[in-house]
C-alpha atoms as a PDB file:
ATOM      1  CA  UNK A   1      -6.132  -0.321  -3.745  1.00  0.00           C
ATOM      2  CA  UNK A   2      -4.276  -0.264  -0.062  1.00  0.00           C
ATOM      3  CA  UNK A   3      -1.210   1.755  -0.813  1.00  0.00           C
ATOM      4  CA  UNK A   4       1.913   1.870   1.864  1.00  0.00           C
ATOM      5  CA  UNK A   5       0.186   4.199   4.376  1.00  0.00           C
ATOM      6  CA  UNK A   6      -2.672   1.676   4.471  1.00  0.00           C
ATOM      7  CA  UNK A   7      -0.813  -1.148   4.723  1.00  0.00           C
ATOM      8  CA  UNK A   8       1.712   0.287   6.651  1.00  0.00           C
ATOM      9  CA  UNK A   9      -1.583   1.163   8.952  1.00  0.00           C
ATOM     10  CA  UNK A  10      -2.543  -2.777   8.910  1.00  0.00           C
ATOM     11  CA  UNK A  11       0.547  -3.585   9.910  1.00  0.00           C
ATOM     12  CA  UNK A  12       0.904  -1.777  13.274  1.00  0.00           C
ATOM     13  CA  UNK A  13      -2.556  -2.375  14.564  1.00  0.00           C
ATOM     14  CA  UNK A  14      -2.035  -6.043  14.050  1.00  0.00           C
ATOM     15  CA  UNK A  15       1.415  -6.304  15.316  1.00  0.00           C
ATOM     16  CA  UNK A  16       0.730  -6.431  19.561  1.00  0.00           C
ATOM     17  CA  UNK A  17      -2.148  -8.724  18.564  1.00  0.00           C
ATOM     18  CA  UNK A  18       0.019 -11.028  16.395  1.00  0.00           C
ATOM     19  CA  UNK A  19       3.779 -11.518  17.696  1.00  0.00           C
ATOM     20  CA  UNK A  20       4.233 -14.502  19.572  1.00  0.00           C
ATOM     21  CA  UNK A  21       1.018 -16.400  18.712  1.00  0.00           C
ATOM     22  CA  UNK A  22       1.402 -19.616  16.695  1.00  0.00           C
ATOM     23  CA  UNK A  23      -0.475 -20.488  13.910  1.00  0.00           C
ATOM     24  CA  UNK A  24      -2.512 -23.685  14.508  1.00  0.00           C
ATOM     25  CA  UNK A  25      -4.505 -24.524  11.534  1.00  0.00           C
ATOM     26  CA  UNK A  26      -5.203 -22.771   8.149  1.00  0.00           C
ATOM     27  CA  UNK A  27      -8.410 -22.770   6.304  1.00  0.00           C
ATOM     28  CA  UNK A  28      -8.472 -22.088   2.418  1.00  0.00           C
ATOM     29  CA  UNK A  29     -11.420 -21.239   1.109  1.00  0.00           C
ATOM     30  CA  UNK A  30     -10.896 -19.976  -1.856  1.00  0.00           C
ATOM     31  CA  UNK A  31      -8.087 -21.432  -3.886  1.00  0.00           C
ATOM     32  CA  UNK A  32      -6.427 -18.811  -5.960  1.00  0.00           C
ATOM     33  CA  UNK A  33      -5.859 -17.024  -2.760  1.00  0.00           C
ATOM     34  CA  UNK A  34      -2.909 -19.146  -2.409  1.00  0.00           C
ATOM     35  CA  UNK A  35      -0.476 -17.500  -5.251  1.00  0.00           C
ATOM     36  CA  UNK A  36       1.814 -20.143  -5.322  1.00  0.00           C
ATOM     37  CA  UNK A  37       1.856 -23.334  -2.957  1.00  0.00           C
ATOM     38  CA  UNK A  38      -0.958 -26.132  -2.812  1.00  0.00           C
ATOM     39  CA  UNK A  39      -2.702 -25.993   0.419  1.00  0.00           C
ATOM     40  CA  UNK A  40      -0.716 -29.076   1.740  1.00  0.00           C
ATOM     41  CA  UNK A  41       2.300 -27.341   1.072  1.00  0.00           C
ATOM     42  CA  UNK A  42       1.490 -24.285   2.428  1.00  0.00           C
ATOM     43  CA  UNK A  43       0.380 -26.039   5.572  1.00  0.00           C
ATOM     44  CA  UNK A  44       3.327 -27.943   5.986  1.00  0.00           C
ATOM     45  CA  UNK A  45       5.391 -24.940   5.697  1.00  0.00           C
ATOM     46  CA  UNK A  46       3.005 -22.492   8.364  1.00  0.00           C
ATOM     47  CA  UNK A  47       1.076 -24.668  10.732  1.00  0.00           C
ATOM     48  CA  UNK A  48       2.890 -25.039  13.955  1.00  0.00           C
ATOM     49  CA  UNK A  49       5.023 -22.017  13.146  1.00  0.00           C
ATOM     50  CA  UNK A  50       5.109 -19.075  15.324  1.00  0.00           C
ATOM     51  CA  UNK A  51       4.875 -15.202  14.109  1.00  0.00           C
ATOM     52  CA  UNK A  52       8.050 -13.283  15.466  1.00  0.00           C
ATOM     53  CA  UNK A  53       6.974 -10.287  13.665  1.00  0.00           C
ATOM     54  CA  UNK A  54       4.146  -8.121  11.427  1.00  0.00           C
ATOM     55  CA  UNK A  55       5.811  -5.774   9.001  1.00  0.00           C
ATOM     56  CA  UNK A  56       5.535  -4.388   5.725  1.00  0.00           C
ATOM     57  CA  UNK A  57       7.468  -4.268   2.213  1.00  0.00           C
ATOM     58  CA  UNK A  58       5.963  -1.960  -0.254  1.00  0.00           C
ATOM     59  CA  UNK A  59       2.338  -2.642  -0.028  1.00  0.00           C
ATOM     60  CA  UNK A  60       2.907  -5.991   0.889  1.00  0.00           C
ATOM     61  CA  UNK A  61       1.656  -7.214   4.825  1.00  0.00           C
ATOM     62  CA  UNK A  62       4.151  -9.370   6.123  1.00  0.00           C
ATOM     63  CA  UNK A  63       4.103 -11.840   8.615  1.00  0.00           C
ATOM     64  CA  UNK A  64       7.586 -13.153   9.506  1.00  0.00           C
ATOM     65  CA  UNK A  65       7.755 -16.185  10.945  1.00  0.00           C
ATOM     66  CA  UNK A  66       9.846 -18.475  13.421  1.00  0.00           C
ATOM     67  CA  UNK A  67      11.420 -20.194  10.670  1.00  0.00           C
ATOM     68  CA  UNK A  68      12.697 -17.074   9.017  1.00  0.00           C
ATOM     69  CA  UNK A  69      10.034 -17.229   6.528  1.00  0.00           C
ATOM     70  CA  UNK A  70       7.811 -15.036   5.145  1.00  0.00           C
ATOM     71  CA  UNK A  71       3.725 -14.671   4.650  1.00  0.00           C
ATOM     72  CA  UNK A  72       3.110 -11.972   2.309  1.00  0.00           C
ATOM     73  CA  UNK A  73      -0.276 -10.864   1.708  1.00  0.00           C
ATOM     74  CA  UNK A  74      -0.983  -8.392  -1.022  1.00  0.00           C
ATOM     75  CA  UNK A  75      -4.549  -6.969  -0.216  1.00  0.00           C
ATOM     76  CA  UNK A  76      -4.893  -5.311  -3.583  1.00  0.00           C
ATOM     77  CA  UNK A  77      -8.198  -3.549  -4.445  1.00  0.00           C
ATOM     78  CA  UNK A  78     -10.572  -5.045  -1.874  1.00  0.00           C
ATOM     79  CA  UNK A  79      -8.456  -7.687   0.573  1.00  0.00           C
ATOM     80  CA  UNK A  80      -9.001  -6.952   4.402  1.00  0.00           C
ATOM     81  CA  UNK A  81      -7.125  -8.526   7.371  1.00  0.00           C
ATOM     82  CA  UNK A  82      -9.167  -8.609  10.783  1.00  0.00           C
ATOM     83  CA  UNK A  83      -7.940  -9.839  13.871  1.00  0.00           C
ATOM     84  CA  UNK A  84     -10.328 -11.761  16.029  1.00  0.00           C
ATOM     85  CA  UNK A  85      -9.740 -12.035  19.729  1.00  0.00           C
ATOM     86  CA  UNK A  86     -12.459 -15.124  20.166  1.00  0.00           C
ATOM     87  CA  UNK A  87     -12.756 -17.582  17.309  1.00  0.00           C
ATOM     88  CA  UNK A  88     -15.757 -19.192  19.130  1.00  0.00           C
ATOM     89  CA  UNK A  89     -17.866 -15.803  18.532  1.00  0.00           C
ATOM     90  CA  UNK A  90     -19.794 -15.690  15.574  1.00  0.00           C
ATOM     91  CA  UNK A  91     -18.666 -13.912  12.327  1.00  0.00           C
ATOM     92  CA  UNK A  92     -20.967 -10.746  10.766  1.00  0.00           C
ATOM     93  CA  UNK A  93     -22.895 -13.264   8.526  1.00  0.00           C
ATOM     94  CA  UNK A  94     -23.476 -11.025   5.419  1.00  0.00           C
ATOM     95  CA  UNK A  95     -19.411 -10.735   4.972  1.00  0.00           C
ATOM     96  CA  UNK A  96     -19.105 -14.570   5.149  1.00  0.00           C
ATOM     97  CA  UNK A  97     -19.364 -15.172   1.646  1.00  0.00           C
ATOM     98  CA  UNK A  98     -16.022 -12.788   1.061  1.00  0.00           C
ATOM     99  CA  UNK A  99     -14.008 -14.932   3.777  1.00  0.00           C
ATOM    100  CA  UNK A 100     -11.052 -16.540   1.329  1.00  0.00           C
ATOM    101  CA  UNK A 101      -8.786 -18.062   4.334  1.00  0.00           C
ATOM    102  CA  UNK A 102      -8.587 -18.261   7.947  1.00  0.00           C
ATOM    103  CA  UNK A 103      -5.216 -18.339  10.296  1.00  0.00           C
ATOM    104  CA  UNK A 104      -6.336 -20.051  13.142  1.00  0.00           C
ATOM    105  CA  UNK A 105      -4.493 -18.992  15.941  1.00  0.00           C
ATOM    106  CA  UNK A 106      -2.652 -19.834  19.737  1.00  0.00           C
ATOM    107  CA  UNK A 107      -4.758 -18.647  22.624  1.00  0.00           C
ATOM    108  CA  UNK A 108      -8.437 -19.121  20.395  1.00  0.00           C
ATOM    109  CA  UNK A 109      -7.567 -15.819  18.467  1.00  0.00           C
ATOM    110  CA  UNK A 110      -8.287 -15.489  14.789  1.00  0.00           C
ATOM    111  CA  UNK A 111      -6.957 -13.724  11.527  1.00  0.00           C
ATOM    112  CA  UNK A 112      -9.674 -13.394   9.293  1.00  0.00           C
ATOM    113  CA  UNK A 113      -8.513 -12.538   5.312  1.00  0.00           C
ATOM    114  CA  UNK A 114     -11.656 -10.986   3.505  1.00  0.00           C
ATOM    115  CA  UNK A 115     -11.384 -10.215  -0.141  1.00  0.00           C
ATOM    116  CA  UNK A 116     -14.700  -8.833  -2.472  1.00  0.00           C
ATOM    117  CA  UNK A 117     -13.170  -9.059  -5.625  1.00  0.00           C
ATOM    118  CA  UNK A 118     -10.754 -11.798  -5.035  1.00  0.00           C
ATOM    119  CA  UNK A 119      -7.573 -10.035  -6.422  1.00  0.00           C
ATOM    120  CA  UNK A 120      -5.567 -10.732  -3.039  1.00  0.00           C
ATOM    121  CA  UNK A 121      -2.883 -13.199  -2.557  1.00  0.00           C
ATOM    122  CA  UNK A 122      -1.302 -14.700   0.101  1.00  0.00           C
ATOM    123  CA  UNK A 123       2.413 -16.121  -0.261  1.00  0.00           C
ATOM    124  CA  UNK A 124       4.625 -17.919   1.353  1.00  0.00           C
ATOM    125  CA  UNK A 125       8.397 -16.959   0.669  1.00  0.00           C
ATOM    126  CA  UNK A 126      11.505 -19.104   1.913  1.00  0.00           C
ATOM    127  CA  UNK A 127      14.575 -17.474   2.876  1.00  0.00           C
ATOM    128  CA  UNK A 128      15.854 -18.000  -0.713  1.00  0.00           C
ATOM    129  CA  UNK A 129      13.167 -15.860  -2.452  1.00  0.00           C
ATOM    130  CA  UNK A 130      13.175 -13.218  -0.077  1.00  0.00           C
ATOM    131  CA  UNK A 131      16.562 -12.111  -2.083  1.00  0.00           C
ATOM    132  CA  UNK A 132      14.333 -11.828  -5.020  1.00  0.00           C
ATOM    133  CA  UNK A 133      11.646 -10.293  -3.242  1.00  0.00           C
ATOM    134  CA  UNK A 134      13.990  -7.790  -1.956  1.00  0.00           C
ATOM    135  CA  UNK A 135      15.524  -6.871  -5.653  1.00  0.00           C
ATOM    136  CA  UNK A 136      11.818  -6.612  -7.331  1.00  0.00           C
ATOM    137  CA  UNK A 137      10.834  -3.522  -5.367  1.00  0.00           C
ATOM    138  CA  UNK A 138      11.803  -0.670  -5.265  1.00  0.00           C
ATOM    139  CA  UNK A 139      13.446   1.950  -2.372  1.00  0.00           C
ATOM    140  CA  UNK A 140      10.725   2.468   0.724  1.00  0.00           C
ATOM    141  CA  UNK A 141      10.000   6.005   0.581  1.00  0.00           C
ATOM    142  CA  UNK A 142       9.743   6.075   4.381  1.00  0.00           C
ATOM    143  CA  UNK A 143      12.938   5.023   4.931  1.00  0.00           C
ATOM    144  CA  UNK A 144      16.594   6.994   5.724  1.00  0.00           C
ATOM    145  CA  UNK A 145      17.831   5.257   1.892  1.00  0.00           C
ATOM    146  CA  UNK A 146      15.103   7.311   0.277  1.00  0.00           C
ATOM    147  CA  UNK A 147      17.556  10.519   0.448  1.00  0.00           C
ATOM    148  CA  UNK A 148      16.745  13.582  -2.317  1.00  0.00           C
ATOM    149  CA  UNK A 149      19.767  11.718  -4.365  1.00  0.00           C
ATOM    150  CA  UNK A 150      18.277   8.558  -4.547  1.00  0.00           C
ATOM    151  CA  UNK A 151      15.330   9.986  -5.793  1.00  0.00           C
ATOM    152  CA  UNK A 152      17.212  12.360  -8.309  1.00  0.00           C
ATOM    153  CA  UNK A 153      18.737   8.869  -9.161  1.00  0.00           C
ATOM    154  CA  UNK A 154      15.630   7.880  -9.985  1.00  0.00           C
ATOM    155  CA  UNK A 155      14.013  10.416 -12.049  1.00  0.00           C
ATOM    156  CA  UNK A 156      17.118   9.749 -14.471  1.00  0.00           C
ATOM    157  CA  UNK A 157      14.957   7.782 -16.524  1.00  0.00           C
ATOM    158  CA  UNK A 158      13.329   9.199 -19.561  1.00  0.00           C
ATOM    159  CA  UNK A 159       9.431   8.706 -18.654  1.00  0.00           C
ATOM    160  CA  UNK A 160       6.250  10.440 -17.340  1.00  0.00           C
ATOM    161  CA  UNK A 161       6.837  11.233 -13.496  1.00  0.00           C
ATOM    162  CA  UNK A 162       3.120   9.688 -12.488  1.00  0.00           C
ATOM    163  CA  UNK A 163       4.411   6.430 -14.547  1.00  0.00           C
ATOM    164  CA  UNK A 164       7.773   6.357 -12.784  1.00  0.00           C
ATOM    165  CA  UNK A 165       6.351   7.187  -9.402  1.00  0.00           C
ATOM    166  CA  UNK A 166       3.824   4.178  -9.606  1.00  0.00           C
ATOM    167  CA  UNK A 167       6.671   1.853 -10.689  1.00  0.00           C
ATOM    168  CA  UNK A 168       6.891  -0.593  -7.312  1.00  0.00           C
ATOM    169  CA  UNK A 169      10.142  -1.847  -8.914  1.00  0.00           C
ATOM    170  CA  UNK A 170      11.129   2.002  -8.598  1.00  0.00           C
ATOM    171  CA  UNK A 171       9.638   3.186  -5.478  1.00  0.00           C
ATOM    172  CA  UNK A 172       7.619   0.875  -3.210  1.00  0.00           C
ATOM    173  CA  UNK A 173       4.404   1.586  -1.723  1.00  0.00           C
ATOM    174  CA  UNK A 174       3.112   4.311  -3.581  1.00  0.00           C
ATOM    175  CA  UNK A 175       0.276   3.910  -5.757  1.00  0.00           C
ATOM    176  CA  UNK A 176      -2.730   6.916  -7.452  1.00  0.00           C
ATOM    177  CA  UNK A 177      -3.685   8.324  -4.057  1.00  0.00           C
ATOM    178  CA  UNK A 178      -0.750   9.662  -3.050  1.00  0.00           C
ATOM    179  CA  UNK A 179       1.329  10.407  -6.091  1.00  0.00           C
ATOM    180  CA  UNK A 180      -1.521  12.566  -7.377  1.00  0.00           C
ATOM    181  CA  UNK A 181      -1.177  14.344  -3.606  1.00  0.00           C
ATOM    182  CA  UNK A 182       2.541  14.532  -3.666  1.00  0.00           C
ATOM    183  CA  UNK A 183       2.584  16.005  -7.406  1.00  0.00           C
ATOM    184  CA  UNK A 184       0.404  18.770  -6.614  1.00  0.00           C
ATOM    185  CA  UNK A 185       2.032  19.324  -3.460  1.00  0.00           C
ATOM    186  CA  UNK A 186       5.663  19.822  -5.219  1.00  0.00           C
ATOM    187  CA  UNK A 187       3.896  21.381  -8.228  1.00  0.00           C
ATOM    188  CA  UNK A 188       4.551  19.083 -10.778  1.00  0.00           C
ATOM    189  CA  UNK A 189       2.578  18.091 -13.731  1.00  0.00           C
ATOM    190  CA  UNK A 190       1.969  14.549 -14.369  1.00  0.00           C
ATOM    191  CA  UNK A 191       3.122  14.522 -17.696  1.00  0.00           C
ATOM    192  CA  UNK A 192       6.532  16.120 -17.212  1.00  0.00           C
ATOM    193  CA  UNK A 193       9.558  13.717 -18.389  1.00  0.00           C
ATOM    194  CA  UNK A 194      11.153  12.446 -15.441  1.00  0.00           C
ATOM    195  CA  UNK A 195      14.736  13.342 -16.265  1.00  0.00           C
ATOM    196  CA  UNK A 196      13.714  17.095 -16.831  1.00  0.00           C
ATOM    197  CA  UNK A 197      13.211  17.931 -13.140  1.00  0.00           C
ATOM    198  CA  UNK A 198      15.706  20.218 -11.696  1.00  0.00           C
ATOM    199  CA  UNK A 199      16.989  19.855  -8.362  1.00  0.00           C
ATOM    200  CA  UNK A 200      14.702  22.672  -6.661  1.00  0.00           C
ATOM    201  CA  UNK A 201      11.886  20.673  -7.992  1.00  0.00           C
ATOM    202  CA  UNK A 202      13.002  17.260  -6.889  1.00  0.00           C
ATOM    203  CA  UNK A 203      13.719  18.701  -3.727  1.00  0.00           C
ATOM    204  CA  UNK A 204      10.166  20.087  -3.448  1.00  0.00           C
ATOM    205  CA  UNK A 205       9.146  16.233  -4.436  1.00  0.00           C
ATOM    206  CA  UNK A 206      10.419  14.385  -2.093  1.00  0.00           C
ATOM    207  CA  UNK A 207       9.593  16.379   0.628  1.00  0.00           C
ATOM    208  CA  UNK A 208       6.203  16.320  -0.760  1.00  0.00           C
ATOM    209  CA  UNK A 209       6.558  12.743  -0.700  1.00  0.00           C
ATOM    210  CA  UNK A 210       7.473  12.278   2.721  1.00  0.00           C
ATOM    211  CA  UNK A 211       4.671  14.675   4.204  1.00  0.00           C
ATOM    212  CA  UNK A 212       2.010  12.991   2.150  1.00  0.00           C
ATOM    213  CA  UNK A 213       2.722   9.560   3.336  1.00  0.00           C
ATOM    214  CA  UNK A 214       3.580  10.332   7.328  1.00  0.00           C
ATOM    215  CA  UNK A 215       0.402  12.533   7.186  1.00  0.00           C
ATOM    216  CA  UNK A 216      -1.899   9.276   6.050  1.00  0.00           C
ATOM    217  CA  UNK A 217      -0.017   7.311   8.188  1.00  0.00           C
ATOM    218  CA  UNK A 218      -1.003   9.548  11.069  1.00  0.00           C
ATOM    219  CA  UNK A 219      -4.344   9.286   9.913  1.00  0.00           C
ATOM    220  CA  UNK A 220      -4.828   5.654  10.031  1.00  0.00           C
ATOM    221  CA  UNK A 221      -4.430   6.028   5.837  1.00  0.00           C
ATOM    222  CA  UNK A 222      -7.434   6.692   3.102  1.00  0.00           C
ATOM    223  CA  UNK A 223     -10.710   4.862   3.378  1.00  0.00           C
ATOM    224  CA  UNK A 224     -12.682   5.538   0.489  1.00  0.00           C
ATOM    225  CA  UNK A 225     -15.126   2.362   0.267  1.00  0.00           C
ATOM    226  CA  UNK A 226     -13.666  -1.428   1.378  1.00  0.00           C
ATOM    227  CA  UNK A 227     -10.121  -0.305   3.249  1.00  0.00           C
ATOM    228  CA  UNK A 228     -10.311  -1.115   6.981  1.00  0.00           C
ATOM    229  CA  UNK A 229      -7.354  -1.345   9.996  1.00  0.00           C
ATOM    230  CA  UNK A 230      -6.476  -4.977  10.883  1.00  0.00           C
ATOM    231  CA  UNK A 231      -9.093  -4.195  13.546  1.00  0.00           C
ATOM    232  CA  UNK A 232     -11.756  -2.728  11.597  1.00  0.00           C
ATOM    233  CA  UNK A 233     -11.171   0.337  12.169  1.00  0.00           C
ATOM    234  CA  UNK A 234     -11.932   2.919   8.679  1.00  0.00           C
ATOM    235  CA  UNK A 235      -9.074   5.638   8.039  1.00  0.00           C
ATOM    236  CA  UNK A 236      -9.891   9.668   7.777  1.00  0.00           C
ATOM    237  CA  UNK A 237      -7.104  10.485   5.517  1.00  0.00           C
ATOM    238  CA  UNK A 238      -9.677  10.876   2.684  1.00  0.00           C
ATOM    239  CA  UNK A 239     -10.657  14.183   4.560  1.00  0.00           C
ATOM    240  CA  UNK A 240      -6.995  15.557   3.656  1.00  0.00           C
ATOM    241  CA  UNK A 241      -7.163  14.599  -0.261  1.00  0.00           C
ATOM    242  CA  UNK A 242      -6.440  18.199  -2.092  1.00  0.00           C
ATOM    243  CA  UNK A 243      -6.952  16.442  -5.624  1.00  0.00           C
ATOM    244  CA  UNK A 244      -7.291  12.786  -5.793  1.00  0.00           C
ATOM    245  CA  UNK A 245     -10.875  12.056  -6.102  1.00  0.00           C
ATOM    246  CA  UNK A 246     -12.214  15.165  -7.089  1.00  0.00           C
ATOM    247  CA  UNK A 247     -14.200  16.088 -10.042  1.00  0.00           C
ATOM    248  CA  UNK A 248     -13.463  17.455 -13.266  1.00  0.00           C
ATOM    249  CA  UNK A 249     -13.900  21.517 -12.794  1.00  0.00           C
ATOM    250  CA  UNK A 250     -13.883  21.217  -9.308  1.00  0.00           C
ATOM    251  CA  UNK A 251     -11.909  24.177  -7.607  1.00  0.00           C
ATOM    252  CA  UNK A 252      -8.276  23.930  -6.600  1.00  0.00           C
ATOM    253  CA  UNK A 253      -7.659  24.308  -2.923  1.00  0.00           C
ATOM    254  CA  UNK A 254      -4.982  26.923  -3.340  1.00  0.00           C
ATOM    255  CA  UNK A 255      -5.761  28.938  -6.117  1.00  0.00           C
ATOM    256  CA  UNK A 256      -9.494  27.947  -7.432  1.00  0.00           C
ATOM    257  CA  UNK A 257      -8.272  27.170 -11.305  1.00  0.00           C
ATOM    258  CA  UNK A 258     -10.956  24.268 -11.988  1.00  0.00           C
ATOM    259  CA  UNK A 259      -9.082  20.712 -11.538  1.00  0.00           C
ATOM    260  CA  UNK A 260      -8.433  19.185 -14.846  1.00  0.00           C
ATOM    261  CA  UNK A 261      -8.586  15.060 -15.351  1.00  0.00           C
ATOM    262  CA  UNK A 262      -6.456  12.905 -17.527  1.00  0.00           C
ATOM    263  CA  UNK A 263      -6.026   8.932 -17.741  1.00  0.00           C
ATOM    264  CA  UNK A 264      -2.519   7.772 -17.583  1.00  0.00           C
ATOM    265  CA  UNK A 265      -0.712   4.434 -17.758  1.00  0.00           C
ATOM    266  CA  UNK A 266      -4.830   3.729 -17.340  1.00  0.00           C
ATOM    267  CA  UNK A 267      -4.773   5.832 -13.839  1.00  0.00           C
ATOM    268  CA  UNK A 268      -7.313   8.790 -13.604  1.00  0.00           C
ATOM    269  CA  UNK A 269      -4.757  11.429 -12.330  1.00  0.00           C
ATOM    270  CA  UNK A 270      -6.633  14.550 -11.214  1.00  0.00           C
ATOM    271  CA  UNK A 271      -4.513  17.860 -11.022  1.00  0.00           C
ATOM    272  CA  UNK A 272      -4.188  21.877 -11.225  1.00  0.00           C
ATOM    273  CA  UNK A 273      -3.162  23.164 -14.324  1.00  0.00           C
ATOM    274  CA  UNK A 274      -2.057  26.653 -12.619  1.00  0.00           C
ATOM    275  CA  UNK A 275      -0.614  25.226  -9.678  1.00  0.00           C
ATOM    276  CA  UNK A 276       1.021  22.273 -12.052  1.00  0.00           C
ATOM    277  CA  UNK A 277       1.871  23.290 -15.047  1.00  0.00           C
ATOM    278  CA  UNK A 278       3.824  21.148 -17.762  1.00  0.00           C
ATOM    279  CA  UNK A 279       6.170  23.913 -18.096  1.00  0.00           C
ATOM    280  CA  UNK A 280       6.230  27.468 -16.513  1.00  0.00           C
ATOM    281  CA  UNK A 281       6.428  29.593 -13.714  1.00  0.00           C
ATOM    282  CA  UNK A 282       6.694  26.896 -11.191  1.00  0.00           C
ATOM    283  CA  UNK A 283       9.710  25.063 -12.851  1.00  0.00           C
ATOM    284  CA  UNK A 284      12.931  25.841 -10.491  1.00  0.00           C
END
């Protein structure tokens, strides 16, 4: 699934292509990837409507609009955004039958939303339930609010640390990639109750945190089979991964203790024992 560096990624290719065009028609072609408008509503609402601005929230892709509302797309596992400079050129026809909806747009351009598995959504949010939107997630881990208190604030809660780092409502944007990378960067074992971390070791966390996501940002984020840049474009962050993906017994990077896997919260989490242990010499 697109996590913030891949969205985030999305985001800024599309955004020169994007700003200032206005959305002349919509085509649905798939239902369901309306979350929760009719299509007559939805067109109502978009069509004639102007985008002022491409930006993100969590691992959301927004697209604010004239009328100070809001077109969220969630990509989830396999949704891809692609910006077309010519509508009147013809489409790769072996992806046609993964096209769910079209933005039709000023100046004969195109934005194209593909989606495999058909878990995307695309929603439109009024001004009133942006207030809502904006209390559901969680801080952006990118930004200057996402301080070494906020996260000690945080990590008060009694749970696993892979379980509270996933939780959008906690921190927004980060998802298995990257909170396997930024655990075994800080040295932190999965398992490890939240509220047990001492302040060395939430230090080393969230600048793990930080470097992990700039770094896959700077790399376009992780392509490992359907993600794609809102031009097409794959990412090469997957040549950085120290632990995510790798197989059971496979050697660490650092000190060559075979990788160990475990599922949790139903998320294959793939670490060091040595380098992260559940308690030992790399607690602060």
């Amino acid at each position: 699934m697109p996590e913030l560096p891949e969205v985030e990624t999305v985001c800024r290719t599309l955004r020169p292509y994007l700003c200032g065009r206005v959305i002349e028609d919509f085509e649905l072609r798939w239902r369901r990837t309306l979350a929760n408008d009719c299509q007559q509503a939805f067109e109502e609402r978009v069509i004639g409507n102007s985008i002022a601005d491409v930006t993100r929230r969590g691992k959301l892709v927004v697209l604010v609009l004239g009328s100070g509302d809001w077109i969220t797309i969630h990509l989830r596992m396999t949704g891809e955004l692609l910006f077309r400079e010519d509508r009147s050129v013809a489409r790769t026809p072996e992806r046609e039958p993964y096209l769910r909806a079209i933005f039709a747009l000023s100046h004969y351009a195109e934005l194209d939303f593909y989606d495999t598995r058909k878990f995307g959504r695309i929603t439109l949010v009024n001004k009133v339930e942006l207030i809502r939107l904006g209390n559901e997630l969680g801080l952006e881990p990118l930004s200057p609010t996402f301080t070494v208190d906020a996260l000690a604030h945080i990590l008060q809660r009694r749970r696993r640390l892979k379980s509270l780092l996933l939780d959008q409502t906690a921190i927004a944007g980060l998802g298995n990639i990257y909170v396997d990378e930024s655990m075994f960067r800080a040295g932190t074992h999965p398992l490890r109750p939240a509220n047990e971390l001492q302040h060395a070791e939430i230090v080393r966390l969230h600048s793990a945190i930080i470097d992990v996501l700039t770094m896959a940002v700077e790399s376009r984020g992780t392509t490992l089979r359907d993600y794609r840049s809102g031009l097409g474009e794959q990412g090469t962050n997957q040549e950085r991964l120290l632990v995510y993906g790798k197989k059971q017994g496979s050697p660490c990077s650092v000190c060559g203790t075979p990788l160990e896997r475990m599922t949790i919260g139903q998320r294959t989490t793939v670490y060091c024992p040595t380098c992260q242990p559940l308690y030992g010499s790399n607690q602060a």
